[in-house]
C-alpha atoms as a PDB file:
ATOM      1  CA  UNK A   1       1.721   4.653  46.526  1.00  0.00           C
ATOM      2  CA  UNK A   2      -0.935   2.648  46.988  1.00  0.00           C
ATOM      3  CA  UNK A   3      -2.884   0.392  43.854  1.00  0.00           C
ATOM      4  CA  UNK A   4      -6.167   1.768  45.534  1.00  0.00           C
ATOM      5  CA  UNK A   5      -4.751   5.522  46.069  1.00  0.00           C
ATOM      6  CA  UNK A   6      -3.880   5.517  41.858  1.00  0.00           C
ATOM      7  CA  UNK A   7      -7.121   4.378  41.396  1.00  0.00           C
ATOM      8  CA  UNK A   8      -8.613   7.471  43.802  1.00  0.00           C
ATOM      9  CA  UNK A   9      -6.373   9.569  42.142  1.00  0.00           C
ATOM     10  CA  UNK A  10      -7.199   9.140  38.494  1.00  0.00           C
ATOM     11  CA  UNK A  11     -10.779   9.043  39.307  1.00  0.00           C
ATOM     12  CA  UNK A  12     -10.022  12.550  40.902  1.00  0.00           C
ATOM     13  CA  UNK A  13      -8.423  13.857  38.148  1.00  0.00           C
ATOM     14  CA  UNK A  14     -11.111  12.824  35.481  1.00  0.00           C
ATOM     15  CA  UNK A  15     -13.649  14.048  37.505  1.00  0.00           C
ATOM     16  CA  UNK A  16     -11.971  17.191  38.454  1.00  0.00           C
ATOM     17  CA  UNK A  17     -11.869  17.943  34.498  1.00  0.00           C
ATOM     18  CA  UNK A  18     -15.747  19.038  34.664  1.00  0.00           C
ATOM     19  CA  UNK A  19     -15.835  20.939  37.963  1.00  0.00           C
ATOM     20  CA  UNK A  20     -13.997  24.027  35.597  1.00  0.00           C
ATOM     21  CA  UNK A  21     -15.570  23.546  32.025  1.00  0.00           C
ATOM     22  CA  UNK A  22     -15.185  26.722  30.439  1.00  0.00           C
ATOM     23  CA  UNK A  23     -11.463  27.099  31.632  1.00  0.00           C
ATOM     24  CA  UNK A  24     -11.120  23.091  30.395  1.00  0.00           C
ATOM     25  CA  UNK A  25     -12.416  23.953  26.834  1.00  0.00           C
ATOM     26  CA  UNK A  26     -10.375  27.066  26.794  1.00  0.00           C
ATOM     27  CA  UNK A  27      -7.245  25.430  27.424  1.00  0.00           C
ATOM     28  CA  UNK A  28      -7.736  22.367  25.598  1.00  0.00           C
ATOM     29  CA  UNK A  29      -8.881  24.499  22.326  1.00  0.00           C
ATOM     30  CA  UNK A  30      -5.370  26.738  22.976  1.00  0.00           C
ATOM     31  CA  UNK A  31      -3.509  23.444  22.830  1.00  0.00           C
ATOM     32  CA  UNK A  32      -5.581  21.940  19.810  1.00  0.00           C
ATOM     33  CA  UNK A  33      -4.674  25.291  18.110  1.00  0.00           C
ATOM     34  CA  UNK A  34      -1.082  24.919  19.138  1.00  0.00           C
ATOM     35  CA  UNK A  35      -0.820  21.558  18.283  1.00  0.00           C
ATOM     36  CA  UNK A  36      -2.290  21.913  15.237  1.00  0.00           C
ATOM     37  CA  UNK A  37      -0.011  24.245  14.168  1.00  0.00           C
ATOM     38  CA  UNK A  38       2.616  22.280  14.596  1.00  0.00           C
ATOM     39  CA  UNK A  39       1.283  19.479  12.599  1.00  0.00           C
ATOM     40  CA  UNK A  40       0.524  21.719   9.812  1.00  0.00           C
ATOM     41  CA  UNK A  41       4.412  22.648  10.006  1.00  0.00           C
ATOM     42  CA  UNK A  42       5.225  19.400  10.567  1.00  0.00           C
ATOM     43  CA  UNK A  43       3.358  18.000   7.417  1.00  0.00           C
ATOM     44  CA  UNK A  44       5.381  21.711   5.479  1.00  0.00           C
ATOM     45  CA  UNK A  45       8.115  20.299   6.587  1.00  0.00           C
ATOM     46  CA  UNK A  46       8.601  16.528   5.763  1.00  0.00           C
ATOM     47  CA  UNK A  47       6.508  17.306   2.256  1.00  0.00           C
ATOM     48  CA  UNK A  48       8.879  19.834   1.063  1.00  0.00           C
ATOM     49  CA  UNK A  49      12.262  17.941   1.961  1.00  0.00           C
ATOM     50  CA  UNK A  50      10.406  15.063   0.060  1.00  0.00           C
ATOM     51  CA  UNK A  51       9.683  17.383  -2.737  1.00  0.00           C
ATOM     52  CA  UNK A  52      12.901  18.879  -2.819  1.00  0.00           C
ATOM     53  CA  UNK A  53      14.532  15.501  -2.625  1.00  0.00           C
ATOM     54  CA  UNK A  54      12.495  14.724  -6.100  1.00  0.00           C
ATOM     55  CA  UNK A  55      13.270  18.286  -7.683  1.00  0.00           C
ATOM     56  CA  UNK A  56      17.012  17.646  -6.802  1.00  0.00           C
ATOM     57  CA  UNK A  57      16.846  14.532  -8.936  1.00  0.00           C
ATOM     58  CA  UNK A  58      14.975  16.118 -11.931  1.00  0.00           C
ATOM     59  CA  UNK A  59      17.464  18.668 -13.837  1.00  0.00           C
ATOM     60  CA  UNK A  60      19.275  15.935 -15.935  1.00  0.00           C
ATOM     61  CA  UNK A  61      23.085  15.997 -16.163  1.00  0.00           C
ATOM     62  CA  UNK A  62      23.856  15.609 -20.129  1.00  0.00           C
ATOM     63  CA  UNK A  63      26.905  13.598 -20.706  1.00  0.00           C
ATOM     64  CA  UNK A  64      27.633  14.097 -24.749  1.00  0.00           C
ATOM     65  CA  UNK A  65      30.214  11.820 -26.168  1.00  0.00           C
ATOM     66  CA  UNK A  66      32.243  12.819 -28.781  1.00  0.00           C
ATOM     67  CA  UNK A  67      31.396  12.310 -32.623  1.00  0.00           C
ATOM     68  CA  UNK A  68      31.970   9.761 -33.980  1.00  0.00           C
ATOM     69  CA  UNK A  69      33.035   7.551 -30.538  1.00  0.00           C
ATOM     70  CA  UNK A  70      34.179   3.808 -30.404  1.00  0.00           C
ATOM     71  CA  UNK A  71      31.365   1.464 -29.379  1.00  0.00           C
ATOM     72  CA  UNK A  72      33.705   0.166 -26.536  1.00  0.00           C
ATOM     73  CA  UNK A  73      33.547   3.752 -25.034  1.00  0.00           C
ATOM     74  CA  UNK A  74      29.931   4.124 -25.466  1.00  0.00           C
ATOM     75  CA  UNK A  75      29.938   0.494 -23.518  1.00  0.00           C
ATOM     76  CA  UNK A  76      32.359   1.695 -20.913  1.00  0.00           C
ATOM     77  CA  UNK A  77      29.945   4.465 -19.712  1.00  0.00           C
ATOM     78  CA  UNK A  78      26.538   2.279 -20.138  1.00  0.00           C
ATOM     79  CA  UNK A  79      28.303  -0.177 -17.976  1.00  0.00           C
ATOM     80  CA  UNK A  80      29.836   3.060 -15.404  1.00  0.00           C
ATOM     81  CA  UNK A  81      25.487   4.472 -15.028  1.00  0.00           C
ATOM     82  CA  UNK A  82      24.046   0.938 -15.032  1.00  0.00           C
ATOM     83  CA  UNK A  83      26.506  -0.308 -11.576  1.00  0.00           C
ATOM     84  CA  UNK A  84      26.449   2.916  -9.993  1.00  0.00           C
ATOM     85  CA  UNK A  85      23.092   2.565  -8.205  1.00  0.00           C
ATOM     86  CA  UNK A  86      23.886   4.087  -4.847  1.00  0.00           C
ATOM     87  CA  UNK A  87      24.508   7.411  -6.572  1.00  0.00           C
ATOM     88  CA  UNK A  88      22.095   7.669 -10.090  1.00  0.00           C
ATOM     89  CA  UNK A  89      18.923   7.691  -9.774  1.00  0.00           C
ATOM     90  CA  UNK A  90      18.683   6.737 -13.680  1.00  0.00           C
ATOM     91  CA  UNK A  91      19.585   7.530 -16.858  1.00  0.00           C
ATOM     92  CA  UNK A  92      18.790   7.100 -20.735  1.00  0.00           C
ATOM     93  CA  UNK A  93      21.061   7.360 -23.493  1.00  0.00           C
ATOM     94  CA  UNK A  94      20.891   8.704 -26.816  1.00  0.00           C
ATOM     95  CA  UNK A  95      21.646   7.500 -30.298  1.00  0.00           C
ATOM     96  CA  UNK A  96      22.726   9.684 -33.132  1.00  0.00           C
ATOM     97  CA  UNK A  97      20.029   9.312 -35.058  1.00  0.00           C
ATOM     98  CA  UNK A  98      17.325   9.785 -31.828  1.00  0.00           C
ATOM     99  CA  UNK A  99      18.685  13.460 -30.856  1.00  0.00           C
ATOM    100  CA  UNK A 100      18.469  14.027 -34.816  1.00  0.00           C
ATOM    101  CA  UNK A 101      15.057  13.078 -35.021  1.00  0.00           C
ATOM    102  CA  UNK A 102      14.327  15.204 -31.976  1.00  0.00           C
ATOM    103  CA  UNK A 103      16.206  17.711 -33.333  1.00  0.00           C
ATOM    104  CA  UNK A 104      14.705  17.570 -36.632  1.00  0.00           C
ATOM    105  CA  UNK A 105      11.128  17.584 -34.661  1.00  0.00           C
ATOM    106  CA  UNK A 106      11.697  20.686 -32.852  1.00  0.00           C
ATOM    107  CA  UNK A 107      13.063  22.780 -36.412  1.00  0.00           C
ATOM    108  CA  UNK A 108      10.824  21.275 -38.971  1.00  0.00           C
ATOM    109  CA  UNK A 109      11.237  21.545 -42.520  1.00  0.00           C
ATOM    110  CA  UNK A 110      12.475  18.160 -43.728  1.00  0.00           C
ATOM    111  CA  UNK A 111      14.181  19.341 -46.936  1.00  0.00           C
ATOM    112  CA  UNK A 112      16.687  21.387 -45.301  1.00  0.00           C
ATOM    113  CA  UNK A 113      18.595  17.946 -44.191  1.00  0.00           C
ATOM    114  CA  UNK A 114      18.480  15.776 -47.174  1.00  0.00           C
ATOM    115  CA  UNK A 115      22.174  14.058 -47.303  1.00  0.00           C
ATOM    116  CA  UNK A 116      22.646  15.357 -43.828  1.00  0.00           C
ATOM    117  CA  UNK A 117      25.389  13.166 -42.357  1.00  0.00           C
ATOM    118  CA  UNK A 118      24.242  11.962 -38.758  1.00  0.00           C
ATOM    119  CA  UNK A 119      27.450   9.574 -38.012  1.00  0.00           C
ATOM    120  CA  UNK A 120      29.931  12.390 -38.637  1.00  0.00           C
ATOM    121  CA  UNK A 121      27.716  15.254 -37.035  1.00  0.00           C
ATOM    122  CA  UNK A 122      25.783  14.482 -34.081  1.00  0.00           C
ATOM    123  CA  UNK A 123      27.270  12.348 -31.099  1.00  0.00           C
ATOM    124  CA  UNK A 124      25.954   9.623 -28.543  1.00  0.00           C
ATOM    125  CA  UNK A 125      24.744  10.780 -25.476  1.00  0.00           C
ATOM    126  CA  UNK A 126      23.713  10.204 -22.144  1.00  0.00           C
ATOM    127  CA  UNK A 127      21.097  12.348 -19.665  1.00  0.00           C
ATOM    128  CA  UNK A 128      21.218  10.929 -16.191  1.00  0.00           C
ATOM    129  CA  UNK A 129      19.478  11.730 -12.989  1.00  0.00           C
ATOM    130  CA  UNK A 130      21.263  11.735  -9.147  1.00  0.00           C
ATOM    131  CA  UNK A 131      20.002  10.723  -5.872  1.00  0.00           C
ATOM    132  CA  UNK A 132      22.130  13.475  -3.964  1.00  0.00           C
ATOM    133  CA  UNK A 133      22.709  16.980  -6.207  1.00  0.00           C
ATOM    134  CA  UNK A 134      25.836  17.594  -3.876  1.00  0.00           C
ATOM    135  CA  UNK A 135      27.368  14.826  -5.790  1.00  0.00           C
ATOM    136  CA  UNK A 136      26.781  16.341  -8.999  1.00  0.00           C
ATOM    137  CA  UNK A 137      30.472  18.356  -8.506  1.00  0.00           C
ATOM    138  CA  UNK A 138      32.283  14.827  -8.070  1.00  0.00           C
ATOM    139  CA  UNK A 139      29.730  13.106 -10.658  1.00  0.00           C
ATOM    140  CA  UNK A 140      31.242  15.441 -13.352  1.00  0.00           C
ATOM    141  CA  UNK A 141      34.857  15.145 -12.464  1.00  0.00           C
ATOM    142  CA  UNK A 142      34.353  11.286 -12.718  1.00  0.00           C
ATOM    143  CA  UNK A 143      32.768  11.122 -15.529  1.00  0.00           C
ATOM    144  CA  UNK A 144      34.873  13.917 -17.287  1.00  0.00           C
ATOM    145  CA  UNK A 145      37.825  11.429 -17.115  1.00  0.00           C
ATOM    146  CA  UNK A 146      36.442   8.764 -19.034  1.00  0.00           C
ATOM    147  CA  UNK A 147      37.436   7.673 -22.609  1.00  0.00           C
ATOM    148  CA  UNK A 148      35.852   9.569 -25.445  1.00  0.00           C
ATOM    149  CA  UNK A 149      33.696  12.433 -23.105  1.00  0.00           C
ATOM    150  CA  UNK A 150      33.231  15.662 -24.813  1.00  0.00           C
ATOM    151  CA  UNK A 151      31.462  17.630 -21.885  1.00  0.00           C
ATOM    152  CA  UNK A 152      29.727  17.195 -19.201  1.00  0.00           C
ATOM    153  CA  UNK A 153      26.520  19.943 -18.813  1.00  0.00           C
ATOM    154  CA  UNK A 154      25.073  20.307 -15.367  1.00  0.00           C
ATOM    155  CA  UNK A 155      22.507  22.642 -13.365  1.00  0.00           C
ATOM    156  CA  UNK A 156      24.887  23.322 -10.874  1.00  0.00           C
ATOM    157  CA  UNK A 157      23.520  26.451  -9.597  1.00  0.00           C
ATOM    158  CA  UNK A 158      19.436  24.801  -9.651  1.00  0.00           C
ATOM    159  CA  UNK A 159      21.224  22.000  -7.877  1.00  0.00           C
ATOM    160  CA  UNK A 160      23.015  24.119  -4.593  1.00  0.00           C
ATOM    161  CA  UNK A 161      20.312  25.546  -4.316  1.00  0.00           C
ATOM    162  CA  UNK A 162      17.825  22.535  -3.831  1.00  0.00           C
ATOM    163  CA  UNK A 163      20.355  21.438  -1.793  1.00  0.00           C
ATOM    164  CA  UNK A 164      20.344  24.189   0.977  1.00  0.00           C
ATOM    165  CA  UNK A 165      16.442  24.780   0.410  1.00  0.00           C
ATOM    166  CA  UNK A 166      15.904  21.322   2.521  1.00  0.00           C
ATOM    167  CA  UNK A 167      18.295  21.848   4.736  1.00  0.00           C
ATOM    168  CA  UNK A 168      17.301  25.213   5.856  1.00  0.00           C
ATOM    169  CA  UNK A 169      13.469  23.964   6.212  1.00  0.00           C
ATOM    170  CA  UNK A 170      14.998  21.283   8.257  1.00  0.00           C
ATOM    171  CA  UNK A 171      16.647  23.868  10.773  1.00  0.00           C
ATOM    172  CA  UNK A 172      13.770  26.210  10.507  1.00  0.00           C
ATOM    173  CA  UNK A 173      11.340  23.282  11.454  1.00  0.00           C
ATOM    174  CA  UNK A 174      13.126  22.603  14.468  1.00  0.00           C
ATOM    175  CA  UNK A 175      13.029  25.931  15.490  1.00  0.00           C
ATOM    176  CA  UNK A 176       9.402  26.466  15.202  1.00  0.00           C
ATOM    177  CA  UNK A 177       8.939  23.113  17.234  1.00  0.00           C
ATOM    178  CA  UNK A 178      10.728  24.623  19.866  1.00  0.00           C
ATOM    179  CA  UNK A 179       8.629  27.781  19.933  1.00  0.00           C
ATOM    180  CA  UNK A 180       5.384  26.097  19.688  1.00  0.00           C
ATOM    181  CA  UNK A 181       6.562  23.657  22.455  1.00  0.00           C
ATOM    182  CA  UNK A 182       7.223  25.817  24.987  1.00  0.00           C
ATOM    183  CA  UNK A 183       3.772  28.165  24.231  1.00  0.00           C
ATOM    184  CA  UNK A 184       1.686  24.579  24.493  1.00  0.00           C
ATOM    185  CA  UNK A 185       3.650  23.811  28.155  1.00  0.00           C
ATOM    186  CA  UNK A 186       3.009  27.545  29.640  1.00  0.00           C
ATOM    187  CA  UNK A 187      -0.665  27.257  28.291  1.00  0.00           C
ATOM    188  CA  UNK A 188      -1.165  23.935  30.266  1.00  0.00           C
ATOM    189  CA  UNK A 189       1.087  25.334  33.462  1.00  0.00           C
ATOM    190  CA  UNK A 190      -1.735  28.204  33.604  1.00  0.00           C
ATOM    191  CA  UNK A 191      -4.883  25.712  33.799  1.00  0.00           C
ATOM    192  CA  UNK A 192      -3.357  23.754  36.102  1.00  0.00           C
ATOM    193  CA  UNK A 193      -2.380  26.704  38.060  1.00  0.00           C
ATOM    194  CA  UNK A 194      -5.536  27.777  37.931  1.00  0.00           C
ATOM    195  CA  UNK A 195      -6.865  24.535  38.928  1.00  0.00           C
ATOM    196  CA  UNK A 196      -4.952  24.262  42.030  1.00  0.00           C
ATOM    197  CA  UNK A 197      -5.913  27.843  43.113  1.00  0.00           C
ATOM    198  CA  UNK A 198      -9.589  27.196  42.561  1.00  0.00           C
ATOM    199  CA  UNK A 199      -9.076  23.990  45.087  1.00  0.00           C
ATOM    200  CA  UNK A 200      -6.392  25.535  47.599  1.00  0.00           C
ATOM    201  CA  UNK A 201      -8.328  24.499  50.647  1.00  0.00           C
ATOM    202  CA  UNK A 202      -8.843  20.943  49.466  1.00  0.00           C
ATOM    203  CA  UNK A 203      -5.368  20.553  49.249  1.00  0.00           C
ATOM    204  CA  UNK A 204      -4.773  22.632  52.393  1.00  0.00           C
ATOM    205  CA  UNK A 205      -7.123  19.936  54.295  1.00  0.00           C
ATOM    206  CA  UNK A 206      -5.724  16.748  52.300  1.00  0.00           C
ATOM    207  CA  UNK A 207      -1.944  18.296  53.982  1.00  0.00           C
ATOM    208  CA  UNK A 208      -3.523  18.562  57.823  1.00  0.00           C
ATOM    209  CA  UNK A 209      -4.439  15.033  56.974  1.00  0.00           C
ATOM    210  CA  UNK A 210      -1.074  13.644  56.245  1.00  0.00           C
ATOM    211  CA  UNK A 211      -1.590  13.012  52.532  1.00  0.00           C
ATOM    212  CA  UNK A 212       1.498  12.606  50.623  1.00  0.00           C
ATOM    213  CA  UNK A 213       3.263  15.064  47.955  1.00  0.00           C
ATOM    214  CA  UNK A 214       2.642  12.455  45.368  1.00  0.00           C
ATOM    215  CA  UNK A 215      -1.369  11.655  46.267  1.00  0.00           C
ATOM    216  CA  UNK A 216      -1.810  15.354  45.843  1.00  0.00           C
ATOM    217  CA  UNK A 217      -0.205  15.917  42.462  1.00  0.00           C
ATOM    218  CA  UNK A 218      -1.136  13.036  40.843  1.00  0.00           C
ATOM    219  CA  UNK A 219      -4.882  14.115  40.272  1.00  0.00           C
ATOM    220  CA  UNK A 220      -3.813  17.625  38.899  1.00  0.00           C
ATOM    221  CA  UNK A 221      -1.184  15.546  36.636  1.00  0.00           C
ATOM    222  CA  UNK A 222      -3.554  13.067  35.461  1.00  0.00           C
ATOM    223  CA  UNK A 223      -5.888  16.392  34.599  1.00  0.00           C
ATOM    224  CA  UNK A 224      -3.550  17.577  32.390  1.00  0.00           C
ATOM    225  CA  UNK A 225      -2.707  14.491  30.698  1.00  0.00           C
ATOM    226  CA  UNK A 226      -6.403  14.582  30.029  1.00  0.00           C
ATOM    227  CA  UNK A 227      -6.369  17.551  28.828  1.00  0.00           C
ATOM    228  CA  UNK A 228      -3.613  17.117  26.560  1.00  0.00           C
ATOM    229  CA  UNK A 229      -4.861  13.748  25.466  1.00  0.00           C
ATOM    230  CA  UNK A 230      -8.047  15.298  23.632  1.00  0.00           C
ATOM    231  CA  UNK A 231      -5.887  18.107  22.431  1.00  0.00           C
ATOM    232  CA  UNK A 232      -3.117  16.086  20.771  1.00  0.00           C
ATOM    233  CA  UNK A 233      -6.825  13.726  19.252  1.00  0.00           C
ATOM    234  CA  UNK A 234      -8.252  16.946  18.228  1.00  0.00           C
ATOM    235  CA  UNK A 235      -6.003  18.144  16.487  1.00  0.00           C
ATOM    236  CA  UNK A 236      -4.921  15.214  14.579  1.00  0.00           C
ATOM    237  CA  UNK A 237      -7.679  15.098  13.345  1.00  0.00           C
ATOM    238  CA  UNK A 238      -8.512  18.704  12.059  1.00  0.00           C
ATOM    239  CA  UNK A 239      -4.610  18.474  10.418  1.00  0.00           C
ATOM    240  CA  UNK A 240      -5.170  14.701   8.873  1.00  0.00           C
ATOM    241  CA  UNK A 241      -8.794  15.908   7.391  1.00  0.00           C
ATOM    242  CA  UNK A 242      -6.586  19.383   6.039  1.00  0.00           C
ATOM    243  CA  UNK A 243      -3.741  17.044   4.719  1.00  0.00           C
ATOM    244  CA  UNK A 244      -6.531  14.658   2.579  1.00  0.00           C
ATOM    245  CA  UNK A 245      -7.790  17.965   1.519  1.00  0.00           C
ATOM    246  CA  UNK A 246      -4.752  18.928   0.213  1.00  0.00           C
ATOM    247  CA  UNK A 247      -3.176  15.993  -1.224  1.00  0.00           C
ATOM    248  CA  UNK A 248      -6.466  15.430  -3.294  1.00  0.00           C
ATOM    249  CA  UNK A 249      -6.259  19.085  -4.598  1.00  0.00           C
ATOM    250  CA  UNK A 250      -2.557  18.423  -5.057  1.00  0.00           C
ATOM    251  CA  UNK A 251      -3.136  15.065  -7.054  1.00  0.00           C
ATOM    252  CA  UNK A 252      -5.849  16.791  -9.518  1.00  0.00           C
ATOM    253  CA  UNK A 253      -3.569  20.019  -9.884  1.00  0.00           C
ATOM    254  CA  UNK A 254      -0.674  18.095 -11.280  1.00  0.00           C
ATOM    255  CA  UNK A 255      -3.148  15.519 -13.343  1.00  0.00           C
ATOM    256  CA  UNK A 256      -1.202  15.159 -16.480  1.00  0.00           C
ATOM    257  CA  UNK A 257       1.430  16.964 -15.349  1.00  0.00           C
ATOM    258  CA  UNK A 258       4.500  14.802 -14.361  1.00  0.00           C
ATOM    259  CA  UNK A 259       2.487  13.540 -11.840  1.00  0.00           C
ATOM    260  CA  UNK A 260       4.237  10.448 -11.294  1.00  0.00           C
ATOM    261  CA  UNK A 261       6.991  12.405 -10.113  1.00  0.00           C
ATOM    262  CA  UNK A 262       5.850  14.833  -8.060  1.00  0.00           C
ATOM    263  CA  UNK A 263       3.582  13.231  -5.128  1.00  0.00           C
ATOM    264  CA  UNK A 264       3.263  14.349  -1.603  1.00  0.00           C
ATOM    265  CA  UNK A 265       3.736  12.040   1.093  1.00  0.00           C
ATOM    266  CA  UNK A 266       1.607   9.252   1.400  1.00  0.00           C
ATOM    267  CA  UNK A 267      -1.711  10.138   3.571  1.00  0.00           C
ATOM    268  CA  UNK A 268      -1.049   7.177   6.102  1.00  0.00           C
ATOM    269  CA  UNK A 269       2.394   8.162   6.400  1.00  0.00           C
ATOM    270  CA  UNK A 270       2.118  11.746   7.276  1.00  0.00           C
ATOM    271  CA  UNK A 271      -1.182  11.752   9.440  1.00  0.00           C
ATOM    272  CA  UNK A 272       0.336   8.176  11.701  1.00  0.00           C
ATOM    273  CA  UNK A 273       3.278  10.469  12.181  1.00  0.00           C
ATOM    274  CA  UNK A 274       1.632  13.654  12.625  1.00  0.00           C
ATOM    275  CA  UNK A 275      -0.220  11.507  15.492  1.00  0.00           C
ATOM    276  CA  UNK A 276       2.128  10.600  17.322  1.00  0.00           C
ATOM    277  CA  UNK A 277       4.094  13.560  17.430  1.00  0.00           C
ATOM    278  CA  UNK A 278       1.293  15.571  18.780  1.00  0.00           C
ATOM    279  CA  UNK A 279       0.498  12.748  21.478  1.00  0.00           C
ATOM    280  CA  UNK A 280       4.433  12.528  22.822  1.00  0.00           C
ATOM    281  CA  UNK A 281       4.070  16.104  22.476  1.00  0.00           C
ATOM    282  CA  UNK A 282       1.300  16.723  24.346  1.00  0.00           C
ATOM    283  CA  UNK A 283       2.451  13.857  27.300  1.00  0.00           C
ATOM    284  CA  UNK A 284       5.600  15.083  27.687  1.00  0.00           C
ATOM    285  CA  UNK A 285       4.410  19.042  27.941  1.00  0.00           C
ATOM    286  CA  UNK A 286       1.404  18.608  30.246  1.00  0.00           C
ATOM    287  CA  UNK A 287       3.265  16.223  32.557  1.00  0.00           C
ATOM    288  CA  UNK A 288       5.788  18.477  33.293  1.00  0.00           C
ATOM    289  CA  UNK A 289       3.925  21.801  33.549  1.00  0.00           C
ATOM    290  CA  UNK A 290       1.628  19.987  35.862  1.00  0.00           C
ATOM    291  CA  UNK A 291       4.305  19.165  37.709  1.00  0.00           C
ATOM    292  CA  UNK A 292       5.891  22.247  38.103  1.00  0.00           C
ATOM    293  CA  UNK A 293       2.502  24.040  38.776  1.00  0.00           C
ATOM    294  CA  UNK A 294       1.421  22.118  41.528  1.00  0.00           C
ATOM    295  CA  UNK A 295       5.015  21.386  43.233  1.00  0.00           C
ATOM    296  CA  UNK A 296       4.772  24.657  45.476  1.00  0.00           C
ATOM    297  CA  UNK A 297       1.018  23.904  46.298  1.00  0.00           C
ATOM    298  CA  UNK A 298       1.745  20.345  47.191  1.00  0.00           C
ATOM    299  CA  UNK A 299       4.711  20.598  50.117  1.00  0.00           C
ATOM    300  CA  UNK A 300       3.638  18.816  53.379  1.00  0.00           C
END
């Protein structure tokens, strides 16, 4: 095809978006609302694998040595949590005599533990915090082994079930993607369907005048890549404005409140990706159902 023809042809296809306006705004408002959808699930989604990712971390796994244990052992396991990086998050240890004051906090009544012995009562321990909770099985085993380890205490059962939580909204977030894909394409197929109906003896005359399959599609493709175009910008926008919405309500809800650990995804993150999802989205679907809704109409 010719350079001049592509130029005729996109020219055609811009212009041809006004000649139906109603059925343009109806269809492009179905895809925004499609679209949008699937940003909103999209942003669901990546924000509560994130957030599960953090929970996983946060039930601490309590390693208590046992009373009274060697400072060589104590050294061995500092040295164990401190090279492990790949797998612990972090951890803090313990003295004696800081889980008796915390102890002694929580129960009050500072007379009840005058010549309480702290050495030969209360042991050294360690709370640590792991990047995967599926390792938390292995973790234990490990650390079980090691000189001087009294017991290990875990969440295992909070832990699983973190665990399967963000992989099930991974599999369910595919699955909705899928759905909402395939509504967006048939929604697009039926304008352009429509739009080729409305202008069957156009084409019918452009055919008795030798014009080629491709110079009559291209118009009705570069329509609804149009029309997808300001759908994907739309909404993008109305789910980025609903995300800043919610992120700032989410920031002031957990003021105070561990809120160093628990943060949604950054803003420029989620709304760049929610972006250009919706625009490879929207490409992809209106190309082909234009396409496929003007191949029949187009045969010469």
């Amino acid at each position: 095809m010719k350079i001049n023809e592509i130029r005729y042809a996109g020219k055609a296809g811009i212009r041809n978006l006004g000649r139906h306006p109603l059925l343009l705004i109806a269809s492009v408002l179905t895809l925004t609302l499609m679209l949008f959808l699937l940003s909103v699930f999209v942003i669901f989604s990546r924000n509560a694998s994130h957030l599960s990712e953090i929970a996983a971390q946060q039930p601490p796994i309590t390693i208590s040595m046992r009373v009274g244990a060697e400072a060589s052992s104590i050294e061995e396991m500092r040295q164990f949590l401190s090279n492990d990086t790949e797998n612990i998050v972090e951890y803090a240890e313990f003295t004696p005599e800081m889980n008796f004051q915390s102890f002694k906090d929580n129960i009050g009544k500072e007379e009840l533990w005058e010549g309480f012995s702290v050495e030969d009562n209360i042991p050294y321990t360690f709370n640590v915090r792991l990047t995967d909770p599926d390792y938390g099985k292995e973790f234990k085993t490990t650390v079980e082994s090691m000189p001087e380890v009294y017991k290990v205490m875990m969440e295992t059962e909070v832990m699983k079930l973190l665990s399967k939580l963000s992989l099930w909204t991974n599999r369910i977030g595919i699955v909705v993607f899928v759905v909402l894909a395939v509504v967006s394409a048939l929604i697009v197929a039926n304008m352009i369907r429509v739009a080729v109906l409305s202008r069957s003896n156009e084409i019918n005359i452009m055919k008795y005048l030798g014009a080629t399959k491709g110079f009559i599609q291209l118009p009705f493709i570069i329509e609804g890549l149009m029309s997808g175009f300001i759908g994907a910008l739309l909404a993008s926008l109305a789910s980025g404005l609903l995300y800043v919405y919610i992120q700032n309500r989410f920031s002031r809800g957990l003021s105070g409140i561990s809120q160093g650990a628990f943060t949604l995804l950054p803003k420029s993150t989620v709304i760049g990706s929610i972006t250009g999802i919706n625009l490879l989205v929207a490409f992809v679907l209106c190309f082909l159902a234009s396409m496929l809704s003007v191949r029949k109409h187009a045969k010469v």
